[in-house]
PDB file of N, CA and C in Angstrom:
ATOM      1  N   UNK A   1       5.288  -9.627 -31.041  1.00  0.00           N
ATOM      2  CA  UNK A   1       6.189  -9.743 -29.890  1.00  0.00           C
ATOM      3  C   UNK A   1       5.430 -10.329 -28.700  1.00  0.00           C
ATOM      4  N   UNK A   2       6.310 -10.984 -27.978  1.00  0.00           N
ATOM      5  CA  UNK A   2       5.194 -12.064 -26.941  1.00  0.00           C
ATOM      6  C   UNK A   2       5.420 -10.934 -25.751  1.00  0.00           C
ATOM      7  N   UNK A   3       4.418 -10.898 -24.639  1.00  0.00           N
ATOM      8  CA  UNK A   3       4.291 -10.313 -23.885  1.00  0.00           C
ATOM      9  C   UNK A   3       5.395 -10.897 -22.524  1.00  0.00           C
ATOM     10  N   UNK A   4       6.022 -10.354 -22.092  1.00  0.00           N
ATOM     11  CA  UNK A   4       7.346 -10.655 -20.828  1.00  0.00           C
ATOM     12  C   UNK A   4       6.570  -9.486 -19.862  1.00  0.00           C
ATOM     13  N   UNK A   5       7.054 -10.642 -18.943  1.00  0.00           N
ATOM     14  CA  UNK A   5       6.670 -10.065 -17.632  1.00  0.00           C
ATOM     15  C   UNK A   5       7.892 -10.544 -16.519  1.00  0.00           C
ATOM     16  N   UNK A   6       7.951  -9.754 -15.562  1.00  0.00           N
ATOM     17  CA  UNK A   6       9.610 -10.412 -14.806  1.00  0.00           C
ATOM     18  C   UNK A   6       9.211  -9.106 -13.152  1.00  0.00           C
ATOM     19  N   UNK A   7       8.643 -10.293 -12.667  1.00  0.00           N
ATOM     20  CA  UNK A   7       8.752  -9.593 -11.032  1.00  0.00           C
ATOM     21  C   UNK A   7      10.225 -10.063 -10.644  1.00  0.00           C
ATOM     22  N   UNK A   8      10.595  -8.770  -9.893  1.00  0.00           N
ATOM     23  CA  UNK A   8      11.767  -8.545  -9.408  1.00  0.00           C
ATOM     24  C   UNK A   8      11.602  -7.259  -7.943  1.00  0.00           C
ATOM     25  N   UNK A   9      13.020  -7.156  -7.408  1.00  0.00           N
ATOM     26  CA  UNK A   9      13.001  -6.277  -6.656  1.00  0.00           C
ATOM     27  C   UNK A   9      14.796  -5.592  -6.903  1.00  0.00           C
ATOM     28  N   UNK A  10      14.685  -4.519  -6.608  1.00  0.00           N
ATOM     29  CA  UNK A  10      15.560  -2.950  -6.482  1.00  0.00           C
ATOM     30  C   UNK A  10      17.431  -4.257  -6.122  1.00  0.00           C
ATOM     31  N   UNK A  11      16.616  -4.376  -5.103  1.00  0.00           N
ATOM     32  CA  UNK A  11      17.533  -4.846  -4.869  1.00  0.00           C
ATOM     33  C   UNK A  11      18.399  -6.658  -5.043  1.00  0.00           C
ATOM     34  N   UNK A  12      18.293  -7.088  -5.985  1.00  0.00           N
ATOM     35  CA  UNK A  12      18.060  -8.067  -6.306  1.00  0.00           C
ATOM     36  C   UNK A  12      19.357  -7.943  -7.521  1.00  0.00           C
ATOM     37  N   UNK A  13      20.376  -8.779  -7.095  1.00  0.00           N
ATOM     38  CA  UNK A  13      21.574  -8.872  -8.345  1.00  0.00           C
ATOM     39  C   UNK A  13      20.945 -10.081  -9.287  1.00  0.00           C
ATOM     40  N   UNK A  14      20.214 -10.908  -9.195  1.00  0.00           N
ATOM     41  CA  UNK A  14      19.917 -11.954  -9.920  1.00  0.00           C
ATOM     42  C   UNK A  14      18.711 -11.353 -11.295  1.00  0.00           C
ATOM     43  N   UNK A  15      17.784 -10.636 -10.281  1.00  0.00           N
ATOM     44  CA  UNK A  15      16.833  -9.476 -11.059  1.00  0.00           C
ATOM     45  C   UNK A  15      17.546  -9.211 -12.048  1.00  0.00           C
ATOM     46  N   UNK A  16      18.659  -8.039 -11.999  1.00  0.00           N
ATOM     47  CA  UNK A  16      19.621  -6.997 -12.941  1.00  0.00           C
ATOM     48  C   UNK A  16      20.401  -7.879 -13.884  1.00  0.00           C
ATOM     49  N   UNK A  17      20.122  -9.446 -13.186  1.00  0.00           N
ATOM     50  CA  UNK A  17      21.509 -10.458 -14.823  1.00  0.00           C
ATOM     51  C   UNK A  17      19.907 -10.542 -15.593  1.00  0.00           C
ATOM     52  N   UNK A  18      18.953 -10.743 -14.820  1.00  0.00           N
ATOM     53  CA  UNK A  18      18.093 -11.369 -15.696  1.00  0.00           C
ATOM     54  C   UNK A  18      17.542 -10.078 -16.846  1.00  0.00           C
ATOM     55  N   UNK A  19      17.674  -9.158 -16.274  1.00  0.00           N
ATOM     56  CA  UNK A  19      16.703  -7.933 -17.230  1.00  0.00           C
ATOM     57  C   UNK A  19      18.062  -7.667 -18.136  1.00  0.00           C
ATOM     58  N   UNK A  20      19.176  -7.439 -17.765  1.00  0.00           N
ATOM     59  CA  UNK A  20      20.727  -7.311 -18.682  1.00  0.00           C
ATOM     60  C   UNK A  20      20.590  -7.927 -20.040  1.00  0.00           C
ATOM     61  N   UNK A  21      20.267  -9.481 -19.498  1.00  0.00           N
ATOM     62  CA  UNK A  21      20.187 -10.103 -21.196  1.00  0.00           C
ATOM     63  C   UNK A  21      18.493  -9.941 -21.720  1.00  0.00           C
ATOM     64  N   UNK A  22      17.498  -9.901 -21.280  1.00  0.00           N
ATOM     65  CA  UNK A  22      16.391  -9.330 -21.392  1.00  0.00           C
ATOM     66  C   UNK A  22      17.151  -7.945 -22.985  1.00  0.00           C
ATOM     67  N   UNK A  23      17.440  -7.328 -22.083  1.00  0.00           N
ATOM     68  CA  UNK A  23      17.931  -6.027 -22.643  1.00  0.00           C
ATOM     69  C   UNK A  23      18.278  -6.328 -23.684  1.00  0.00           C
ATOM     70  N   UNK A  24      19.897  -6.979 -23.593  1.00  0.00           N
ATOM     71  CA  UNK A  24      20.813  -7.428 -24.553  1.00  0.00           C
ATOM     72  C   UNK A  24      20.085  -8.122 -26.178  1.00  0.00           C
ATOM     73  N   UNK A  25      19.132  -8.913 -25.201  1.00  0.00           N
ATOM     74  CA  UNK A  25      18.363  -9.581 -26.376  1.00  0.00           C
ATOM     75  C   UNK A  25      17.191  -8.959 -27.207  1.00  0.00           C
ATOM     76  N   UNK A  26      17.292  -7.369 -26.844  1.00  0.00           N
ATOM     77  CA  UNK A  26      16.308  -5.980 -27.216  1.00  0.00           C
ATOM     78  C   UNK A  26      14.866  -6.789 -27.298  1.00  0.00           C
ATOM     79  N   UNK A  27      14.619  -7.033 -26.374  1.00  0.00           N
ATOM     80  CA  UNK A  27      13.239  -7.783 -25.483  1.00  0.00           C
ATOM     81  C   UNK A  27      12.631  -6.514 -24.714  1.00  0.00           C
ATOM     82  N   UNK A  28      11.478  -6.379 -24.728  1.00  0.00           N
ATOM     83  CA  UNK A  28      10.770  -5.250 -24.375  1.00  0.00           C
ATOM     84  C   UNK A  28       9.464  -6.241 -22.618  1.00  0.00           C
ATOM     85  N   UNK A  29       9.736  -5.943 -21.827  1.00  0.00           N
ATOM     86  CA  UNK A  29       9.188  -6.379 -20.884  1.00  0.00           C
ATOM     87  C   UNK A  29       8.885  -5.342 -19.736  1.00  0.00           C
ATOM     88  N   UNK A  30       7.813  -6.003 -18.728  1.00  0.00           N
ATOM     89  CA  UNK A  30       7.002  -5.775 -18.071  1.00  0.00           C
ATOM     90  C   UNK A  30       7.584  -5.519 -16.662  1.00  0.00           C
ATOM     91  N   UNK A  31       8.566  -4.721 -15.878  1.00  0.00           N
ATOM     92  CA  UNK A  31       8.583  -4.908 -14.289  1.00  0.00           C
ATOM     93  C   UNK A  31       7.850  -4.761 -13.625  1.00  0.00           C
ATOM     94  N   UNK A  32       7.414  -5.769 -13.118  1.00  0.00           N
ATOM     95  CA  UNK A  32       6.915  -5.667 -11.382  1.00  0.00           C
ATOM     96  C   UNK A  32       7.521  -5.696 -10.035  1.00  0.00           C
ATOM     97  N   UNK A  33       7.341  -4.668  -9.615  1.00  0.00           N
ATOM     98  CA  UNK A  33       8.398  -4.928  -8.276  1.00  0.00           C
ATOM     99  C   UNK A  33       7.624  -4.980  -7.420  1.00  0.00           C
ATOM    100  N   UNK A  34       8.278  -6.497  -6.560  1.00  0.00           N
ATOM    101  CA  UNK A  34       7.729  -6.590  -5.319  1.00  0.00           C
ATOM    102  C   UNK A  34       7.983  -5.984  -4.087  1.00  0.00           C
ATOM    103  N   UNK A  35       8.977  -5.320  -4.146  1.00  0.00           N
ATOM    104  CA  UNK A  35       9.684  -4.282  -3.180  1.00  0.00           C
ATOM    105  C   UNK A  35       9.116  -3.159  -2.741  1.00  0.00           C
ATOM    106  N   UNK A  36       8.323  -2.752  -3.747  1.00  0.00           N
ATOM    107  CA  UNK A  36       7.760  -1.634  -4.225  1.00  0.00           C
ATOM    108  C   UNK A  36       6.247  -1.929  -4.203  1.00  0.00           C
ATOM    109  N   UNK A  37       5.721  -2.571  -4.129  1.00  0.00           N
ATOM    110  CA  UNK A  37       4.404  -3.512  -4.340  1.00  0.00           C
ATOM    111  C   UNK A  37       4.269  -4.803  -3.693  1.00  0.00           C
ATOM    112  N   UNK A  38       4.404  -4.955  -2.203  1.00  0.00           N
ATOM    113  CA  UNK A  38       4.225  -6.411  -1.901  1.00  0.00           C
ATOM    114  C   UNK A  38       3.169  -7.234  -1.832  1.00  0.00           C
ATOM    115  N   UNK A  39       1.940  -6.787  -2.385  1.00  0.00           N
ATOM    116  CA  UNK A  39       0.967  -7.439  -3.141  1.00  0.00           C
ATOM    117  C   UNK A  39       0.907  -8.418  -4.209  1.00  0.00           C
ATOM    118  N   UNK A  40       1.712  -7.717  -5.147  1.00  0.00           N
ATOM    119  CA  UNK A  40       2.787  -8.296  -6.206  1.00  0.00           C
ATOM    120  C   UNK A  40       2.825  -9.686  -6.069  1.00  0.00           C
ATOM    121  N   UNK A  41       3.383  -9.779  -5.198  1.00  0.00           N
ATOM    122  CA  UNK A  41       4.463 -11.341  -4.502  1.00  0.00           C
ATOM    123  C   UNK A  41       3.323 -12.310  -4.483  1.00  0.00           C
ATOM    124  N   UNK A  42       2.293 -12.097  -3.818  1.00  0.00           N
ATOM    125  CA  UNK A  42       1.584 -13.225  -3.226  1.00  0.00           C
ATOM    126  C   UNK A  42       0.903 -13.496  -5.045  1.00  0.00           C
ATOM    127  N   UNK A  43       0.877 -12.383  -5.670  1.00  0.00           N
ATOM    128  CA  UNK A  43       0.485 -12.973  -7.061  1.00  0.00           C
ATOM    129  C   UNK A  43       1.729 -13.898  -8.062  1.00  0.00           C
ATOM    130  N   UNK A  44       2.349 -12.920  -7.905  1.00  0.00           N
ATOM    131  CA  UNK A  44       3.843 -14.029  -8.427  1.00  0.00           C
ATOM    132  C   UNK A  44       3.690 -15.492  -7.920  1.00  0.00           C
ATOM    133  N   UNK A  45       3.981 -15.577  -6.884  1.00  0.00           N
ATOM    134  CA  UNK A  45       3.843 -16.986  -5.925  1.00  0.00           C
ATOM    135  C   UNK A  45       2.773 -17.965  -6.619  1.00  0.00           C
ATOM    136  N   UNK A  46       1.494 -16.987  -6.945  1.00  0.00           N
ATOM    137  CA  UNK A  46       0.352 -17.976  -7.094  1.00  0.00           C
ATOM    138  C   UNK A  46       0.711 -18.848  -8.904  1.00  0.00           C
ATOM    139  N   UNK A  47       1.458 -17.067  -9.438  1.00  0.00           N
ATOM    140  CA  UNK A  47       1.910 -17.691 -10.917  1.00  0.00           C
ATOM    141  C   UNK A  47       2.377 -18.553 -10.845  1.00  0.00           C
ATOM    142  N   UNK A  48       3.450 -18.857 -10.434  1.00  0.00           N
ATOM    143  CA  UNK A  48       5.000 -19.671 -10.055  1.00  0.00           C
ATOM    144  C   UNK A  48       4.537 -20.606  -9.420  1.00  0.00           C
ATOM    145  N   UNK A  49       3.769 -20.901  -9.307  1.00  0.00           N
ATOM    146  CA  UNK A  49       3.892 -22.360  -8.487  1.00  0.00           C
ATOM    147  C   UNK A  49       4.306 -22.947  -7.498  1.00  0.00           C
ATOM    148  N   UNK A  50       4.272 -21.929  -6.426  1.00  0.00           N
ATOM    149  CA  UNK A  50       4.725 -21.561  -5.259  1.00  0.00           C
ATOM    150  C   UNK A  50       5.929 -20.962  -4.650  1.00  0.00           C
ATOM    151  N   UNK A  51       6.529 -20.762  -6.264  1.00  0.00           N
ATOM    152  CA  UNK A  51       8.445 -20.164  -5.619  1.00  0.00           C
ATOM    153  C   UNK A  51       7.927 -18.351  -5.586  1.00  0.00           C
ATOM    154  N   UNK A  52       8.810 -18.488  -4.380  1.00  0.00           N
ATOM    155  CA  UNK A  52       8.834 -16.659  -3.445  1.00  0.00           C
ATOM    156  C   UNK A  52      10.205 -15.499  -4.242  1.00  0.00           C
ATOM    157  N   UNK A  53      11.229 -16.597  -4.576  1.00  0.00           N
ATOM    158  CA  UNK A  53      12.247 -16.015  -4.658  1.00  0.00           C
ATOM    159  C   UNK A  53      11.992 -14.893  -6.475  1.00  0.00           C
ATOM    160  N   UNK A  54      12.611 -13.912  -6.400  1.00  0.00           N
ATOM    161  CA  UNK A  54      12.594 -13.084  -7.280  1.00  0.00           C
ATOM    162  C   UNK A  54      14.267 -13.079  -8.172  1.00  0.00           C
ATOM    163  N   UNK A  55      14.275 -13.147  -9.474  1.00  0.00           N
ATOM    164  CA  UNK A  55      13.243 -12.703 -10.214  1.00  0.00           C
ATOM    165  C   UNK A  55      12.252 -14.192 -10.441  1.00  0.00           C
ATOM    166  N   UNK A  56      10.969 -13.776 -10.906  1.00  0.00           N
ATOM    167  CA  UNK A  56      10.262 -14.632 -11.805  1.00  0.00           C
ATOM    168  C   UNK A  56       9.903 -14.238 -12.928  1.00  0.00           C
ATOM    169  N   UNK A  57       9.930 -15.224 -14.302  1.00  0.00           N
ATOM    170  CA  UNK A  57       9.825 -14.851 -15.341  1.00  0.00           C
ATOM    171  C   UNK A  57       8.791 -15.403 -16.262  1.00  0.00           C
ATOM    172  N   UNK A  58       7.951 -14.942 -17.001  1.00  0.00           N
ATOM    173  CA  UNK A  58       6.641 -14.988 -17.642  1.00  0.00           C
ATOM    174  C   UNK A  58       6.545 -14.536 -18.953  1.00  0.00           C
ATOM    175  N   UNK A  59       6.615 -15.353 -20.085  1.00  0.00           N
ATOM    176  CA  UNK A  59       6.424 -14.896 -21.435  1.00  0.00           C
ATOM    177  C   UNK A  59       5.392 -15.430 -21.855  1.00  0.00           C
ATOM    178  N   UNK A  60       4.337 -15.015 -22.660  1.00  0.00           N
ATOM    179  CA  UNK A  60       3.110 -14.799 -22.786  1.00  0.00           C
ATOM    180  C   UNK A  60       2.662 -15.879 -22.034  1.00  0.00           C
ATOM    181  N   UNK A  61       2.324 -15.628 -20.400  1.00  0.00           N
ATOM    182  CA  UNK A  61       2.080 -16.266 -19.022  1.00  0.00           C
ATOM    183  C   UNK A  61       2.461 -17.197 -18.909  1.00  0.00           C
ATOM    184  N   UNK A  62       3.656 -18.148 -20.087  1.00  0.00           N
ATOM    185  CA  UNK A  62       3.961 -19.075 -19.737  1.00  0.00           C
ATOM    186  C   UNK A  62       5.263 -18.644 -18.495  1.00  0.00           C
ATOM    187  N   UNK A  63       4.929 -19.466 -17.267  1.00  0.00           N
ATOM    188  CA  UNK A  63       6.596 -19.487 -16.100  1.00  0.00           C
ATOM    189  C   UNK A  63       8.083 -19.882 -16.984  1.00  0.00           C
ATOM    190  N   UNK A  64       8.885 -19.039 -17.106  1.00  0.00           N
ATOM    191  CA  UNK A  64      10.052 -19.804 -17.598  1.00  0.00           C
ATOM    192  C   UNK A  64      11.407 -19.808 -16.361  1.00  0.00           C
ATOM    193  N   UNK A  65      10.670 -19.337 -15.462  1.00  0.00           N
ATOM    194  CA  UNK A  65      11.594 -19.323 -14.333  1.00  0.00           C
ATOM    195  C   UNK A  65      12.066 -18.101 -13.554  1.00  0.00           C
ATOM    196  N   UNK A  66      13.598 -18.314 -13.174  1.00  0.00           N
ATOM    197  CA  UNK A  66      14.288 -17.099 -12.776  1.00  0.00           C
ATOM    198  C   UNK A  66      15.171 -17.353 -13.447  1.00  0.00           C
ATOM    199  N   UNK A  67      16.493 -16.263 -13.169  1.00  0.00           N
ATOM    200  CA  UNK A  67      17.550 -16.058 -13.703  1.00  0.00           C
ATOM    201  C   UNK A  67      18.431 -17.424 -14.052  1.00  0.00           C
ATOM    202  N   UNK A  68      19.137 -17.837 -13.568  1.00  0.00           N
ATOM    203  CA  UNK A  68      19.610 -19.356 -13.675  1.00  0.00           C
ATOM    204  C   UNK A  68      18.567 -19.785 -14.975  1.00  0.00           C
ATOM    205  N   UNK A  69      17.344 -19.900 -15.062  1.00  0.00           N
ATOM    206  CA  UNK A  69      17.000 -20.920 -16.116  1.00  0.00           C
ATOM    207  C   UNK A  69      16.147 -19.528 -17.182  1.00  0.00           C
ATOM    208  N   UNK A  70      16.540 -18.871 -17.464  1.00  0.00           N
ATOM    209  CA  UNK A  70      17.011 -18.133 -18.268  1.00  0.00           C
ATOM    210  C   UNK A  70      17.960 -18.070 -19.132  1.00  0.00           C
ATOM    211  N   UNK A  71      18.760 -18.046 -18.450  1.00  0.00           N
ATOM    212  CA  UNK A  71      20.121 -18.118 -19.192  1.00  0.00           C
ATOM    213  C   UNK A  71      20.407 -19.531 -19.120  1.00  0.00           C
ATOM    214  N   UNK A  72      20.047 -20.413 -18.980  1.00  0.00           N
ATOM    215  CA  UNK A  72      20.344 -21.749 -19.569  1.00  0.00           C
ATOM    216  C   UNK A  72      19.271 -22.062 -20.655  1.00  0.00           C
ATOM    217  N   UNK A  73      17.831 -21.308 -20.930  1.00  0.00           N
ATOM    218  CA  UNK A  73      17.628 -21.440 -22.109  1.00  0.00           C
ATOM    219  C   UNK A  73      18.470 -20.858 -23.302  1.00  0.00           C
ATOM    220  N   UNK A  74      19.195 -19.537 -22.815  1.00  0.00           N
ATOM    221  CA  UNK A  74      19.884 -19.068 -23.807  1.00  0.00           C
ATOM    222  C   UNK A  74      20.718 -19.688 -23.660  1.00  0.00           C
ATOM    223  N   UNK A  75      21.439 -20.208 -23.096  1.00  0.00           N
ATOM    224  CA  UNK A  75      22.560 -21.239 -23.629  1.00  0.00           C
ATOM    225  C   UNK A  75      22.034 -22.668 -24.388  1.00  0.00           C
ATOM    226  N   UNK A  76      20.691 -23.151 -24.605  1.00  0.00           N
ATOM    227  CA  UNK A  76      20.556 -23.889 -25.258  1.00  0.00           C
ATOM    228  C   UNK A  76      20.192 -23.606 -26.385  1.00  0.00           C
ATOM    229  N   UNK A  77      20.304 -22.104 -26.563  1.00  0.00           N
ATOM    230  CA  UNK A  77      19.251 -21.402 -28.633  1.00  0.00           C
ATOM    231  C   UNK A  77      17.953 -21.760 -28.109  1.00  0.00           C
ATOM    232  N   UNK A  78      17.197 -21.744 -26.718  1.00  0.00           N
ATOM    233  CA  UNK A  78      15.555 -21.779 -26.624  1.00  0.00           C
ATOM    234  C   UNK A  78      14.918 -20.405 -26.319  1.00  0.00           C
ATOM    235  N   UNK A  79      16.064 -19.467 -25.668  1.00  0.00           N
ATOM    236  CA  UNK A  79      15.398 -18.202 -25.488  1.00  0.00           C
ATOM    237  C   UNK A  79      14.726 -17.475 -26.859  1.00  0.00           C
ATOM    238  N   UNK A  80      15.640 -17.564 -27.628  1.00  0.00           N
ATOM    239  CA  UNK A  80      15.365 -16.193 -29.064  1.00  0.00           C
ATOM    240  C   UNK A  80      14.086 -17.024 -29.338  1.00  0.00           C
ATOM    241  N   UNK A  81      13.584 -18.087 -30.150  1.00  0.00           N
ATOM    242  CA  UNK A  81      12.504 -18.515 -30.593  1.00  0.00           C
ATOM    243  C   UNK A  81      11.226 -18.071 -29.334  1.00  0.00           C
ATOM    244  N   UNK A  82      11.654 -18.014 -27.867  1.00  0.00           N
ATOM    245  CA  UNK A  82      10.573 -17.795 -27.404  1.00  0.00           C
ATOM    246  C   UNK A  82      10.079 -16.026 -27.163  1.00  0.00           C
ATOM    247  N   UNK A  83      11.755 -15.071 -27.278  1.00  0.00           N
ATOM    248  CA  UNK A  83      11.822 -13.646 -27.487  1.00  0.00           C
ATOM    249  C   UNK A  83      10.833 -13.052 -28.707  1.00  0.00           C
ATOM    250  N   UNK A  84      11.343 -14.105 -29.781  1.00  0.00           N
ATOM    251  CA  UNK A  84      10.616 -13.702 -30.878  1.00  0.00           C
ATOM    252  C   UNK A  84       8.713 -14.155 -31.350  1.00  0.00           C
ATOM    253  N   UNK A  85       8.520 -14.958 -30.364  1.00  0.00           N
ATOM    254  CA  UNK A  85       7.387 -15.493 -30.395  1.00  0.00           C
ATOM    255  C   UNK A  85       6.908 -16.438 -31.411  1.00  0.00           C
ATOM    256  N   UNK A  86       8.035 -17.213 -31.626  1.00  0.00           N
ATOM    257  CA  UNK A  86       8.433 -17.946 -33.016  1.00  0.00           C
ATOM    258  C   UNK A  86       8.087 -19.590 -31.851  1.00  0.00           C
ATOM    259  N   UNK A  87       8.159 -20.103 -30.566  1.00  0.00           N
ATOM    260  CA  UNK A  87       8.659 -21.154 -30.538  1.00  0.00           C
ATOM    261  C   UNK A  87       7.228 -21.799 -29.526  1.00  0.00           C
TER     262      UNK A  87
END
């Protein structure tokens, strides 16, 4: 199983679609909250390539984004191969 990682914050509706199908897709991952940890952030940031906004998403350290391009890998059949550590 590839390692997921997904900084987010409490309050964050984009966070909760992104961990939902996370879930849905019985994907086992990593929260970091920056809400809760604003240390966090300035490391996220450095991951990401300079984007602030939360969520950010990280499967075995590759960036695959936030929510929006998430779910447009799963709408293209690219998420599961990368869930499963197949792709």
């Amino acid at each position: 199983m590839p390692k997921i990682e997904i900084y987010s914050s409490m309050l964050c509706p984009y966070c909760h679609r992104a961990k939902q199908l996370l879930k849905a897709k019985g994907a086992a991952f990593e929260e970091i909250d920056v809400f809760l940890k604003p240390s966090a952030r300035q490391a996220m940031t450095e991951r990401a390539g300079g984007r602030t906004s939360v969520p950010q998403i990280f499967i075995d350290g590759k960036h695959v984004g936030g929510c929006d391009e998430i779910y447009a890998l799963d709408r293209k059949g690219e998420l599961d191969p990368l869930l499963s550590g197949s792709a």
